[in-house]
PDB file of N, CA and C in Angstrom:
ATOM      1  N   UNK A   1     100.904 -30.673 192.115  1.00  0.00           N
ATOM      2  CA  UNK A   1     100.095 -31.834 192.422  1.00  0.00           C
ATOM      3  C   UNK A   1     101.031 -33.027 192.605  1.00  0.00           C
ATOM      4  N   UNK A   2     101.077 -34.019 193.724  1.00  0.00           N
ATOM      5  CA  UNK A   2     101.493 -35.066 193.515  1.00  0.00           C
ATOM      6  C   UNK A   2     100.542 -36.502 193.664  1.00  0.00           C
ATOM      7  N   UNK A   3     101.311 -37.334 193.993  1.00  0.00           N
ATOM      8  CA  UNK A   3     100.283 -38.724 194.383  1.00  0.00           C
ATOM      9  C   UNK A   3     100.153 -38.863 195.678  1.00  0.00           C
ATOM     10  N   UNK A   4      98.362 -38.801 196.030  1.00  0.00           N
ATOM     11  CA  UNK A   4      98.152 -39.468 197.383  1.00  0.00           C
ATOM     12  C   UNK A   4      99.231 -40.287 197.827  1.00  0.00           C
ATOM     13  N   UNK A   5      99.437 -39.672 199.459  1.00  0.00           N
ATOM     14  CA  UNK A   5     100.514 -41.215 200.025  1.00  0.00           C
ATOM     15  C   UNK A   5      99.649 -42.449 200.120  1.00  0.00           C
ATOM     16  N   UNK A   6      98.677 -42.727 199.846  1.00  0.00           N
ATOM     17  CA  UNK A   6      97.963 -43.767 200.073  1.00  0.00           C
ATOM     18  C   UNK A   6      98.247 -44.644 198.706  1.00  0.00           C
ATOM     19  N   UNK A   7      97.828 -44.196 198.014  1.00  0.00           N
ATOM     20  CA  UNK A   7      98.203 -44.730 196.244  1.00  0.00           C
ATOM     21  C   UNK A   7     100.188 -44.592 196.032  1.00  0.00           C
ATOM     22  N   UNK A   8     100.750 -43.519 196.683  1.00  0.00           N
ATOM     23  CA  UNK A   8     102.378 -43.537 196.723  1.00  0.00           C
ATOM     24  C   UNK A   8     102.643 -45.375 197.501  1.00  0.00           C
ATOM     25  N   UNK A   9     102.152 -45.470 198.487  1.00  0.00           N
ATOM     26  CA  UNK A   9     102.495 -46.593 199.251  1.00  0.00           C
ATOM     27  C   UNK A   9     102.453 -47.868 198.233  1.00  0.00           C
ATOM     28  N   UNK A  10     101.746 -48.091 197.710  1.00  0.00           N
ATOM     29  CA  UNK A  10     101.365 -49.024 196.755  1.00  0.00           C
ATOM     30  C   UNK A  10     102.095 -49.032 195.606  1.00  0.00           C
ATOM     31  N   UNK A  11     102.982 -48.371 195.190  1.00  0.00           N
ATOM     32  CA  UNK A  11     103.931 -48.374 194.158  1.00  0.00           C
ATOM     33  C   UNK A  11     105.273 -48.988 194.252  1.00  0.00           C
ATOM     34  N   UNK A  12     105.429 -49.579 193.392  1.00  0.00           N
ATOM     35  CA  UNK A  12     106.688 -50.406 193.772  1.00  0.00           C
ATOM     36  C   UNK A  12     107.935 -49.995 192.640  1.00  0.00           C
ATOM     37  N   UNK A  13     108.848 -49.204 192.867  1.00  0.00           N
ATOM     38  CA  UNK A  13     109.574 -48.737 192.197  1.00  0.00           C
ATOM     39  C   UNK A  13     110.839 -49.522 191.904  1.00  0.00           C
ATOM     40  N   UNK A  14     111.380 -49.903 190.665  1.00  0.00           N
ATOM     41  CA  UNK A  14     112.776 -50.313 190.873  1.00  0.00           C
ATOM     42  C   UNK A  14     113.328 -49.694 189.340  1.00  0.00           C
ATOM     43  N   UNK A  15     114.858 -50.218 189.725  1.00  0.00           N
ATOM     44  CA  UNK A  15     115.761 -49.615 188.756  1.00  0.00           C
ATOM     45  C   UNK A  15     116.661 -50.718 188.229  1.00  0.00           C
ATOM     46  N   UNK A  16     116.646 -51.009 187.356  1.00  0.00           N
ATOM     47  CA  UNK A  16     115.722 -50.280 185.668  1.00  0.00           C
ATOM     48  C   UNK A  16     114.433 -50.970 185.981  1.00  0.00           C
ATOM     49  N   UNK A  17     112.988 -50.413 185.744  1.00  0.00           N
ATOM     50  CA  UNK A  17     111.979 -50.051 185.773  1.00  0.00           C
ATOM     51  C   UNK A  17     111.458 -51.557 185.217  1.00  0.00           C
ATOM     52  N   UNK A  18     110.545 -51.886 185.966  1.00  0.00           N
ATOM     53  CA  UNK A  18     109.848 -53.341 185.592  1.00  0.00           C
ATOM     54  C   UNK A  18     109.190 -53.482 184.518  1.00  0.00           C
ATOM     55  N   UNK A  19     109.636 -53.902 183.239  1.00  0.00           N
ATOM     56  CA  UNK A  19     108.516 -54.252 181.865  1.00  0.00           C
ATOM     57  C   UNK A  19     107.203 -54.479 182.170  1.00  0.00           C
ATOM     58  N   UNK A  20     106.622 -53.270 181.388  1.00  0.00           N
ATOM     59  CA  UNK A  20     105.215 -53.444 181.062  1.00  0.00           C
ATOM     60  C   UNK A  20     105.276 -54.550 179.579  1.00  0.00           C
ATOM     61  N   UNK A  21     104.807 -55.790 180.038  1.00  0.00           N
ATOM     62  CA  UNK A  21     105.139 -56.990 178.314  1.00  0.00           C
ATOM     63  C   UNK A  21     103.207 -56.599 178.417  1.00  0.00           C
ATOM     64  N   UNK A  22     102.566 -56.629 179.420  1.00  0.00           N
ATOM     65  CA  UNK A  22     101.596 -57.226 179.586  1.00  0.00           C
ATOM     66  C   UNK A  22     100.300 -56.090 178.862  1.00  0.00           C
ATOM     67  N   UNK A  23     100.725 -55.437 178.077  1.00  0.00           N
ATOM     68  CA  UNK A  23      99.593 -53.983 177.491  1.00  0.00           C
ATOM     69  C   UNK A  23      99.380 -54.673 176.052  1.00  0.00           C
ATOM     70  N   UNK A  24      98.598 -54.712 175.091  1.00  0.00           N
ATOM     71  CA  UNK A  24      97.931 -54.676 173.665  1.00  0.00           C
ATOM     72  C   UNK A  24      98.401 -53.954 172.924  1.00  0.00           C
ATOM     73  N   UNK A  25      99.277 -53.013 173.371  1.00  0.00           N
ATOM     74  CA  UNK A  25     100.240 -52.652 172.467  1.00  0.00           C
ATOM     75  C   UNK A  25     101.048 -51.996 172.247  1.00  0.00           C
ATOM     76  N   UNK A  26     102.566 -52.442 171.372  1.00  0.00           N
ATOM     77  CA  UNK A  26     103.812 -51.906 171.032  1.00  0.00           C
ATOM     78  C   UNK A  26     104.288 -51.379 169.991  1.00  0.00           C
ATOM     79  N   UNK A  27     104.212 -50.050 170.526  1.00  0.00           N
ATOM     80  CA  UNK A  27     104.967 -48.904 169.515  1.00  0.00           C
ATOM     81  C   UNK A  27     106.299 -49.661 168.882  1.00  0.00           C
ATOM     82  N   UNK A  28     106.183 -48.930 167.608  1.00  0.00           N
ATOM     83  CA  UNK A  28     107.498 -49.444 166.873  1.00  0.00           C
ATOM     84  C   UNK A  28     107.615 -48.482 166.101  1.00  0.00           C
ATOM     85  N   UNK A  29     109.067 -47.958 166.177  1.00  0.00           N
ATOM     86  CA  UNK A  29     109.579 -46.737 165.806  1.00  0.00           C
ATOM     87  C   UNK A  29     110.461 -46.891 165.025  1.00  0.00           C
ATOM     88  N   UNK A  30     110.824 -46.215 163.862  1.00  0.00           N
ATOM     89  CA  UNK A  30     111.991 -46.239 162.278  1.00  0.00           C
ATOM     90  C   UNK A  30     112.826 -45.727 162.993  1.00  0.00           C
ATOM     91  N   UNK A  31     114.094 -45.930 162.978  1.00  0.00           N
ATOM     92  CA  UNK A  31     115.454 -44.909 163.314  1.00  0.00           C
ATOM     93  C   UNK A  31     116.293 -45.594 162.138  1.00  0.00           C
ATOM     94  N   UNK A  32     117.642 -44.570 161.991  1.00  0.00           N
ATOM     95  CA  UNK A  32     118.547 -44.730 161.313  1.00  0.00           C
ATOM     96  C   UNK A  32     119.549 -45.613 161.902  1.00  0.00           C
ATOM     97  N   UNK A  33     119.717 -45.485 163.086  1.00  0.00           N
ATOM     98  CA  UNK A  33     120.784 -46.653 163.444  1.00  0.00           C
ATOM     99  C   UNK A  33     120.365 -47.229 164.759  1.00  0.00           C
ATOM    100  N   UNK A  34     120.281 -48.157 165.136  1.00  0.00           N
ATOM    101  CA  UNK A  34     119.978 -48.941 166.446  1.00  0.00           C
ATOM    102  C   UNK A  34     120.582 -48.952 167.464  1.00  0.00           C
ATOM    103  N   UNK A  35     121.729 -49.003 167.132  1.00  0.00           N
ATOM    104  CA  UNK A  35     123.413 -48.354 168.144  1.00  0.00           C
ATOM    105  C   UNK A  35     123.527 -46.791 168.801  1.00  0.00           C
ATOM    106  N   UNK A  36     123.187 -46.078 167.728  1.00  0.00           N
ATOM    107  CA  UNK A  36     122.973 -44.813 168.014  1.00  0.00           C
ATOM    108  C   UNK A  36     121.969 -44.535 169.291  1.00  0.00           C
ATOM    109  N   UNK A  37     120.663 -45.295 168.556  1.00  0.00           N
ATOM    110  CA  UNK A  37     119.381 -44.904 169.867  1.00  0.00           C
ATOM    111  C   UNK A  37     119.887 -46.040 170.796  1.00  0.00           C
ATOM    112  N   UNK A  38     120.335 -46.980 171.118  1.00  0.00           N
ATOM    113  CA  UNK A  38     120.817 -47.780 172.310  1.00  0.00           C
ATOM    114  C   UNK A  38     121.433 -46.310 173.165  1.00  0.00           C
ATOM    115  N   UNK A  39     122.252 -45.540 172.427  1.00  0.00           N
ATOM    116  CA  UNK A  39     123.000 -45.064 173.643  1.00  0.00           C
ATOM    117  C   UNK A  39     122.084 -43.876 173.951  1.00  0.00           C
ATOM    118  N   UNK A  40     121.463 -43.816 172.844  1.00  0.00           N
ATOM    119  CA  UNK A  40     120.841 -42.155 173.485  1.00  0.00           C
ATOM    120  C   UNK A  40     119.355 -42.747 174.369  1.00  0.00           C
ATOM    121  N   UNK A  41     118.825 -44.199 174.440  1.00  0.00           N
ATOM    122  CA  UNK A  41     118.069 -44.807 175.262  1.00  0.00           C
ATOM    123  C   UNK A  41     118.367 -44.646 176.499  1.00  0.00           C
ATOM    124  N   UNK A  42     119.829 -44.844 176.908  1.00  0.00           N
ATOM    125  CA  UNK A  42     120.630 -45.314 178.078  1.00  0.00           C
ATOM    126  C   UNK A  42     120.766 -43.753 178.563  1.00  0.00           C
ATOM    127  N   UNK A  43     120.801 -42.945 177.523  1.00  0.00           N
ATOM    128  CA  UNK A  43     120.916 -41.408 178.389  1.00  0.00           C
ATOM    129  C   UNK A  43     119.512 -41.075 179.013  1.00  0.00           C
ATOM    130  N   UNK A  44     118.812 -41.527 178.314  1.00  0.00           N
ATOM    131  CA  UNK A  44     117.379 -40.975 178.911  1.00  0.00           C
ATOM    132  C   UNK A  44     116.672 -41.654 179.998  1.00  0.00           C
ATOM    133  N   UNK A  45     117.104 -43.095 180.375  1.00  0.00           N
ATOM    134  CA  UNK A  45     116.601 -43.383 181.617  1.00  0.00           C
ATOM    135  C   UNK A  45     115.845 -44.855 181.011  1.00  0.00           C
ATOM    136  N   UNK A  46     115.869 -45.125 179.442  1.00  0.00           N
ATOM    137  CA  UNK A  46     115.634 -46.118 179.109  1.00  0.00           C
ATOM    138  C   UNK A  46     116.930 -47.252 178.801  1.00  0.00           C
ATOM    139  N   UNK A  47     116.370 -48.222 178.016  1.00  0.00           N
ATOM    140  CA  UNK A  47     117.496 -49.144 177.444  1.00  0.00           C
ATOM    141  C   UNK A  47     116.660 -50.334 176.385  1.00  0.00           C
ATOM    142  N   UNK A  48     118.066 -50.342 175.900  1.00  0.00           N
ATOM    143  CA  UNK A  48     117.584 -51.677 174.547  1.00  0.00           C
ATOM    144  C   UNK A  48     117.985 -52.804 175.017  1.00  0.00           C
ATOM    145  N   UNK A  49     117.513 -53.743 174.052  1.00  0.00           N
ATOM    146  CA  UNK A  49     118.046 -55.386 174.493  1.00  0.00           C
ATOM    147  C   UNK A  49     119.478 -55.260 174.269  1.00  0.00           C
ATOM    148  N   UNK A  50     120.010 -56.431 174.687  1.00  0.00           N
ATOM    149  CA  UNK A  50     121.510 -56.561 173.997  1.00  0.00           C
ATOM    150  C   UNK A  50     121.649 -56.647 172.301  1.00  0.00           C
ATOM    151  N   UNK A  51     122.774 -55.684 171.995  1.00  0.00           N
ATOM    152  CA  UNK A  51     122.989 -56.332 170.192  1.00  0.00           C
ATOM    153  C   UNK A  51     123.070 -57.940 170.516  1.00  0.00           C
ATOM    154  N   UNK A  52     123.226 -58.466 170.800  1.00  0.00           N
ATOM    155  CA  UNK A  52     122.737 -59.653 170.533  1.00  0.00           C
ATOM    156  C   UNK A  52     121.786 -61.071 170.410  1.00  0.00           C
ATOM    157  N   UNK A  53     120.330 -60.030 170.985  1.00  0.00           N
ATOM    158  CA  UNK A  53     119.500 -60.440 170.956  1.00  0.00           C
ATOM    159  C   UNK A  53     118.343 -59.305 169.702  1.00  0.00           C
ATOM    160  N   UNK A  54     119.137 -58.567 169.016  1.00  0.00           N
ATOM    161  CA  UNK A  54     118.508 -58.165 167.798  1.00  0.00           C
ATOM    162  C   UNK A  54     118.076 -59.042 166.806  1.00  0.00           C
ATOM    163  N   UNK A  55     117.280 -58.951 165.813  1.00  0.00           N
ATOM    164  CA  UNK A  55     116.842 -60.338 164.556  1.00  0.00           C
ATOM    165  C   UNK A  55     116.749 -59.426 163.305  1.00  0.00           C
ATOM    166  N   UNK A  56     116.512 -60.435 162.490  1.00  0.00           N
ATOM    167  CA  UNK A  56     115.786 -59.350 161.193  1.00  0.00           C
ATOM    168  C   UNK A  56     114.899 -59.824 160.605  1.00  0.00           C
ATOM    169  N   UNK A  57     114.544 -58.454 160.029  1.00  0.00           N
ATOM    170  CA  UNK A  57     112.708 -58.848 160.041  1.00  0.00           C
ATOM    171  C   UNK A  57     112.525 -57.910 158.610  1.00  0.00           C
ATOM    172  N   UNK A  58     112.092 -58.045 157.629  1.00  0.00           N
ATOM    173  CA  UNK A  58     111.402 -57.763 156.301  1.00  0.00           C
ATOM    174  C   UNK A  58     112.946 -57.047 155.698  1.00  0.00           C
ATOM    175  N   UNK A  59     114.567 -57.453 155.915  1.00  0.00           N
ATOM    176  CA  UNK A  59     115.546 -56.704 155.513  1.00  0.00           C
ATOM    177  C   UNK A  59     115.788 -55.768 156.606  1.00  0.00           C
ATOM    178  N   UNK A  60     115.584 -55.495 157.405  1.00  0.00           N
ATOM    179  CA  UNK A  60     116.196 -55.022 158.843  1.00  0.00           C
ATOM    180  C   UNK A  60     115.884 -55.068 160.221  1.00  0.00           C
ATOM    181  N   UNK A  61     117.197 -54.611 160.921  1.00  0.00           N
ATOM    182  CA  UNK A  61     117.061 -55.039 161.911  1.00  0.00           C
ATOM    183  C   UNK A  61     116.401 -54.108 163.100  1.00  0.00           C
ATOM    184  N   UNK A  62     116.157 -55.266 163.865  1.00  0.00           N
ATOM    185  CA  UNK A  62     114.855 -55.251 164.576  1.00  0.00           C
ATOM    186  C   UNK A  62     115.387 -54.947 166.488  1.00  0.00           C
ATOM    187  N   UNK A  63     114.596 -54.262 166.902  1.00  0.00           N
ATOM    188  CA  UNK A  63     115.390 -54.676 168.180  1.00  0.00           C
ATOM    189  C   UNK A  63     113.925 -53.999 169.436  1.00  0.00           C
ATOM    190  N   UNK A  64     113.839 -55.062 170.591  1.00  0.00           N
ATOM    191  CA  UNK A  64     113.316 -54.691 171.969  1.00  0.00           C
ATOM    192  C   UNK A  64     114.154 -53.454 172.826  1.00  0.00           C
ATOM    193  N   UNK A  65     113.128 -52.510 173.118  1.00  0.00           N
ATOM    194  CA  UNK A  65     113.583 -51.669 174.449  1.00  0.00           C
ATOM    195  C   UNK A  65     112.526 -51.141 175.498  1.00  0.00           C
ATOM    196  N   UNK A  66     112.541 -50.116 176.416  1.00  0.00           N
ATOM    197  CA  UNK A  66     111.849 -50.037 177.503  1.00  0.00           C
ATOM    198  C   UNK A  66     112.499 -48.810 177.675  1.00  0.00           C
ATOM    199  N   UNK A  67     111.036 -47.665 177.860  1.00  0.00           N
ATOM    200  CA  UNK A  67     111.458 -46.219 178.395  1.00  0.00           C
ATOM    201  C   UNK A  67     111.154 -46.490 180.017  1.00  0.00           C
ATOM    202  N   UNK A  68     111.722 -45.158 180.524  1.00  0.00           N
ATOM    203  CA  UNK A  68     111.775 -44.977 181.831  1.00  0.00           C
ATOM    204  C   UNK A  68     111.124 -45.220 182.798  1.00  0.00           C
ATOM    205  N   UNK A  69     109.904 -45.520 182.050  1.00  0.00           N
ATOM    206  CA  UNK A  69     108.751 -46.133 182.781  1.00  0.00           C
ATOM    207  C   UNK A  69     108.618 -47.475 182.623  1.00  0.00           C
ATOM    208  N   UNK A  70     108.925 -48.750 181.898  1.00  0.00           N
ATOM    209  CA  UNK A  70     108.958 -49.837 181.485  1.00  0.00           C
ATOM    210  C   UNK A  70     108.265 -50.126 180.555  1.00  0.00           C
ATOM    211  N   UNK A  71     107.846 -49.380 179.781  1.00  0.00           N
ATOM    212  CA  UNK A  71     106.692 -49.169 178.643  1.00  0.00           C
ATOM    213  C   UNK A  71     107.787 -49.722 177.655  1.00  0.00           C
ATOM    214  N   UNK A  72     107.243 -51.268 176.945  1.00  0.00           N
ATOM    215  CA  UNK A  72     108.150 -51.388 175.551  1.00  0.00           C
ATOM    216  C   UNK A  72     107.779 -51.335 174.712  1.00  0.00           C
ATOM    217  N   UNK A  73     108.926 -51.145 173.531  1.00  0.00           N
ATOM    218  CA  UNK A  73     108.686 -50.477 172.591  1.00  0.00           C
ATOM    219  C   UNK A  73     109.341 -51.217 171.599  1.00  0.00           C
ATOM    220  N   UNK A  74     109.612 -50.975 170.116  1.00  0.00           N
ATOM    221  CA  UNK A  74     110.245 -51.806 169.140  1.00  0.00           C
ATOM    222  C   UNK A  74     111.218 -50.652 168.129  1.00  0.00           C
ATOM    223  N   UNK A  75     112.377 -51.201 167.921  1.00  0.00           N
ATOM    224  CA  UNK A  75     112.493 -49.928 166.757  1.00  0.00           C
ATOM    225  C   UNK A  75     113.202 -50.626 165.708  1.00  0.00           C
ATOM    226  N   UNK A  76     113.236 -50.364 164.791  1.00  0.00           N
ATOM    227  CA  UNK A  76     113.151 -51.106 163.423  1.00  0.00           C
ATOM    228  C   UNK A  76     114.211 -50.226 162.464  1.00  0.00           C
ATOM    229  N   UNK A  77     115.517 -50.783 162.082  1.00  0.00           N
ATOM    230  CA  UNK A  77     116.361 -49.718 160.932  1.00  0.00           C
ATOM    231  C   UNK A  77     116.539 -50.601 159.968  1.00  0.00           C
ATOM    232  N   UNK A  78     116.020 -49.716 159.251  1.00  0.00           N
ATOM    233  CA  UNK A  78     115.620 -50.451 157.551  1.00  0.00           C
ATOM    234  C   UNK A  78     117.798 -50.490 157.149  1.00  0.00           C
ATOM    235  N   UNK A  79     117.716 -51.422 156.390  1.00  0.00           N
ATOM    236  CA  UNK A  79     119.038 -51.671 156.131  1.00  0.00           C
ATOM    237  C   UNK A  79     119.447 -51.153 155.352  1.00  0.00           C
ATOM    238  N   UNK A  80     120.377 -50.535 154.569  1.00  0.00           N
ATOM    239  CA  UNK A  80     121.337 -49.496 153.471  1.00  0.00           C
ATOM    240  C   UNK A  80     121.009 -50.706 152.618  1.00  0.00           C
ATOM    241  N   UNK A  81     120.682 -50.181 151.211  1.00  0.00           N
ATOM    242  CA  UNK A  81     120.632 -51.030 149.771  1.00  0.00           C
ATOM    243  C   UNK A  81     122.505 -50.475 149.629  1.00  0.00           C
ATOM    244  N   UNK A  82     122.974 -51.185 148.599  1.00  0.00           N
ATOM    245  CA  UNK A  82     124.156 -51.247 148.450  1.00  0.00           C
ATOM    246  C   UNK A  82     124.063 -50.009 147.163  1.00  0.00           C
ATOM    247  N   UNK A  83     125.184 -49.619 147.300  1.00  0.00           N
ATOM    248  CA  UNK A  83     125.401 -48.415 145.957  1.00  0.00           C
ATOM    249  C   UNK A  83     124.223 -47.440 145.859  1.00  0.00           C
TER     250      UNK A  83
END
């Protein structure tokens, strides 16, 4: 099955993939390291913000990204307690 060329025509494709900001709502996902999923984002056809537009938020840090489709998302790594 694919898409009518009629509905194909009407699609506007680009690369990297235009943010969906504009949906009710954003997944936010736990990972262990933020660096880690940055790169394995970038393998899959997605991407994260820059480390330098990360924040922190309740003791860790916080960060914006966008899968392959422009769908964003949030992912959140709780920070190492010390000892």
């Amino acid at each position: 099955m694919h898409i009518p060329d009629a509905v194909a025509r009407t699609l506007a494709l680009s690369d990297p993939p235009a943010r969906r900001t504009d949906t009710p709502i954003k997944l936010v996902f736990f990972v262990g390291s933020i660096e880690a999923a940055r790169e394995q984002a970038g393998a899959l056809g997605g991407a994260l913000d820059a480390p330098d537009s990360q924040w922190q938020f309740q003791g860790g840090a916080v960060c914006d990204g966008y899968d392959p489709e422009g769908n964003v998302f949030q992912l959140r790594e709780r920070m190492r307690r010390p000892g």
